[in-house]
C-alpha atoms as a PDB file:
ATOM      1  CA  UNK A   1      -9.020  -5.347   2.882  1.00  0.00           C
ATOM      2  CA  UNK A   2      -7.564  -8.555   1.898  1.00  0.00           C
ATOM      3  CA  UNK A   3      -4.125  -8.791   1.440  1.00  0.00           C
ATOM      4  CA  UNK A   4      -3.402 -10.962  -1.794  1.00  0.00           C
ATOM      5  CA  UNK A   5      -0.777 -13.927  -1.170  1.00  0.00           C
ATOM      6  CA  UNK A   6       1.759 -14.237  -4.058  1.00  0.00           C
ATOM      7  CA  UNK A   7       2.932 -17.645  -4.761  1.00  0.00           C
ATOM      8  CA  UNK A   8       6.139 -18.043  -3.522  1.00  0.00           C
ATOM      9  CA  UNK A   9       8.453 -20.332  -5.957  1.00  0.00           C
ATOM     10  CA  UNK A  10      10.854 -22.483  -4.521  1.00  0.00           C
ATOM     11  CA  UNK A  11      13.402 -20.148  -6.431  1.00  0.00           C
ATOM     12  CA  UNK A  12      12.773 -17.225  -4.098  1.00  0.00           C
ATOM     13  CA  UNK A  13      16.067 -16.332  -1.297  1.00  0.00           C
ATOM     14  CA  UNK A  14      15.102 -18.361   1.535  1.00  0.00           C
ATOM     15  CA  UNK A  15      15.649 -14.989   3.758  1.00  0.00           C
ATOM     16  CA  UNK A  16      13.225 -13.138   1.295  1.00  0.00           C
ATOM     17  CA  UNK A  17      10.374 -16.221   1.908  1.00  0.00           C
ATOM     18  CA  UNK A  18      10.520 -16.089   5.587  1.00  0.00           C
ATOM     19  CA  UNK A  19      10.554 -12.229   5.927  1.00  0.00           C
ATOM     20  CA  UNK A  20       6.969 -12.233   3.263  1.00  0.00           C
ATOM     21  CA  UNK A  21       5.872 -15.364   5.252  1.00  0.00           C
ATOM     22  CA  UNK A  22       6.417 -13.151   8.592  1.00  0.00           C
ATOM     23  CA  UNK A  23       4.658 -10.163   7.407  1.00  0.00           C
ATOM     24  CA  UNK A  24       1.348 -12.566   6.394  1.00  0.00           C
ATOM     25  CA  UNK A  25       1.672 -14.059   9.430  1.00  0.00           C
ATOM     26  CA  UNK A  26       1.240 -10.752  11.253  1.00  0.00           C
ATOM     27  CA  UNK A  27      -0.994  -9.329   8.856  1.00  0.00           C
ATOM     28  CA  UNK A  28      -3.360 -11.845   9.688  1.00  0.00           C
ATOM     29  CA  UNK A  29      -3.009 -11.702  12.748  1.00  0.00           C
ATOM     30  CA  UNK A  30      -3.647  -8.138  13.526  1.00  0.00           C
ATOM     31  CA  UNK A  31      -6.930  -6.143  14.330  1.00  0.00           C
ATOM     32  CA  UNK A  32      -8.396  -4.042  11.767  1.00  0.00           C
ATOM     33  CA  UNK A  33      -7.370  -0.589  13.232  1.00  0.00           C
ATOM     34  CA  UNK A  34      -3.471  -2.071  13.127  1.00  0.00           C
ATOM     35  CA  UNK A  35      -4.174  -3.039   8.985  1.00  0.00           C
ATOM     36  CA  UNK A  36      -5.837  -0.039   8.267  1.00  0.00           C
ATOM     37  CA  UNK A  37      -3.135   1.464   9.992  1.00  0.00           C
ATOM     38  CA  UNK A  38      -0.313  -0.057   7.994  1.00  0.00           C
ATOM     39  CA  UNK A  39      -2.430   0.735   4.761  1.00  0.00           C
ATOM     40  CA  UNK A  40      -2.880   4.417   5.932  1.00  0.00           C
ATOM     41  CA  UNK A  41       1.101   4.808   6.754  1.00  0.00           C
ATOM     42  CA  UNK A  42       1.733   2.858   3.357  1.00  0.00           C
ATOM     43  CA  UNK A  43      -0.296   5.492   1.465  1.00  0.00           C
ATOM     44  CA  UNK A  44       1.094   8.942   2.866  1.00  0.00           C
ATOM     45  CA  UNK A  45       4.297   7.473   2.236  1.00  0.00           C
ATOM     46  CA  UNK A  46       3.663   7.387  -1.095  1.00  0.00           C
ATOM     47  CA  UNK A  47       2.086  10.175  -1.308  1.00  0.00           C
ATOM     48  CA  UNK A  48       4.601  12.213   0.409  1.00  0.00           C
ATOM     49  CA  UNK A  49       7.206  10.272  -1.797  1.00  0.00           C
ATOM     50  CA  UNK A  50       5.370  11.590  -5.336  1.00  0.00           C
ATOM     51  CA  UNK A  51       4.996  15.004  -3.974  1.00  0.00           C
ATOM     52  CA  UNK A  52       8.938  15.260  -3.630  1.00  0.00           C
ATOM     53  CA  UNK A  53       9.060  13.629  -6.996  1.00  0.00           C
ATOM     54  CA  UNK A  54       6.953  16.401  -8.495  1.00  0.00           C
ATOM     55  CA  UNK A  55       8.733  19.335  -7.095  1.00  0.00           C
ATOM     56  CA  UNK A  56      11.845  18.303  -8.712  1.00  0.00           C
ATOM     57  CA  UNK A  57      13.092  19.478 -12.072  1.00  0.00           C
ATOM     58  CA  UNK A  58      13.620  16.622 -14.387  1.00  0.00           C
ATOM     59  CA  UNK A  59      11.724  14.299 -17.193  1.00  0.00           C
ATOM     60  CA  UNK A  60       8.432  14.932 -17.984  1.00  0.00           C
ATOM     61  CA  UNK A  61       7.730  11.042 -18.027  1.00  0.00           C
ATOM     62  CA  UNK A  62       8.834  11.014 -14.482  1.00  0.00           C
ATOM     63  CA  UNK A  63       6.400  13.499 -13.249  1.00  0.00           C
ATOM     64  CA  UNK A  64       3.591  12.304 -15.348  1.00  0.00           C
ATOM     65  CA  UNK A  65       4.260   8.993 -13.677  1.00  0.00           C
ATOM     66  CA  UNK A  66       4.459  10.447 -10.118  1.00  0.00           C
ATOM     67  CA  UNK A  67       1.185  12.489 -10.755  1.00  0.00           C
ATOM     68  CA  UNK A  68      -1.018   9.492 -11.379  1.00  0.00           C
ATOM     69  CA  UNK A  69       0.736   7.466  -8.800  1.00  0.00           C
ATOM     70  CA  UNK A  70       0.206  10.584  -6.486  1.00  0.00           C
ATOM     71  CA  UNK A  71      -3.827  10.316  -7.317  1.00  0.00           C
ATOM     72  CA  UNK A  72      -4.162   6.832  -6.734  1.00  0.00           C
ATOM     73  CA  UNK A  73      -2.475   7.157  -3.728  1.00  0.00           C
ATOM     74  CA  UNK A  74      -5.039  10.263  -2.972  1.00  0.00           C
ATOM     75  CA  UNK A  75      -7.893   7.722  -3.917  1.00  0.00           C
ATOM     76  CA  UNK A  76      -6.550   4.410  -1.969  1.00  0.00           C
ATOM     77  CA  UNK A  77      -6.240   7.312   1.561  1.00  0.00           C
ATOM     78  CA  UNK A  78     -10.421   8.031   0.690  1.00  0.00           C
ATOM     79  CA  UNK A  79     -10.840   4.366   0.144  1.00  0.00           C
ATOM     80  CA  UNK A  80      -8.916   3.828   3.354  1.00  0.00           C
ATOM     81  CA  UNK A  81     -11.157   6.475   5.229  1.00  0.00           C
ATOM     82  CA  UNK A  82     -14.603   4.657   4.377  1.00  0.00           C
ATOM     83  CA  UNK A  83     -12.923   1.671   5.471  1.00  0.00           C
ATOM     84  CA  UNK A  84     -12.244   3.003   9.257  1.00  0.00           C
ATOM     85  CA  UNK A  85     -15.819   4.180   9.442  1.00  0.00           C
ATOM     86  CA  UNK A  86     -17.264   1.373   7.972  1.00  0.00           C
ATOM     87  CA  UNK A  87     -15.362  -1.565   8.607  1.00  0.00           C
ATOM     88  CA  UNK A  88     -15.775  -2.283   5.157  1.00  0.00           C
ATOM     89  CA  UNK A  89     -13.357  -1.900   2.405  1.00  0.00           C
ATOM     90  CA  UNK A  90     -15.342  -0.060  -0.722  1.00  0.00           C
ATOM     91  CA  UNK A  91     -15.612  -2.865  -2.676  1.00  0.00           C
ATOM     92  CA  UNK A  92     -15.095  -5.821  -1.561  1.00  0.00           C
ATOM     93  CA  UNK A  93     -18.865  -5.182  -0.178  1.00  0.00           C
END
């Protein structure tokens, strides 16, 4: 999967630019099974993160928000899955 470069404006923190130019740097540098392996760990995360959010009492906005980010977190894992047997990110084809 390719990860999209944002343009970084010469107003961004200096320390902010070289920690995002860093992470490209490795990102492209790493085999596939290490970058599906950040996007797997990425997507638990926030799955794990919206599941917390949904047991809690509180606004109904909230949850609704944490239930559709909780699907297409479900969705990018199954995505994620064709992509380590395929080598191919669904999609991008």
């Amino acid at each position: 999967m390719r990860m999209e470069k944002p343009n970084l404006t010469d107003e961004a923190d200096p320390e902010i630019r070289e920690i995002v130019e860093g992470f490209h740097r490795w990102y492209d540098c790493a085999s596939l099974a290490e970058q599906i392996a950040w996007h797997r760990t990425r997507a638990v995360r926030t799955c794990r993160n919206n599941r917390k959010i949904l047991r809690l009492p509180g606004d109904p906005a909230l949850q609704g928000y944490a239930g559709s980010a909780l699907r297409r977190a479900q969705i990018r894992l199954l995505r994620i899955r064709i992509w380590r047997a395929t080598g191919v990110y669904p999609g991008e084809g």
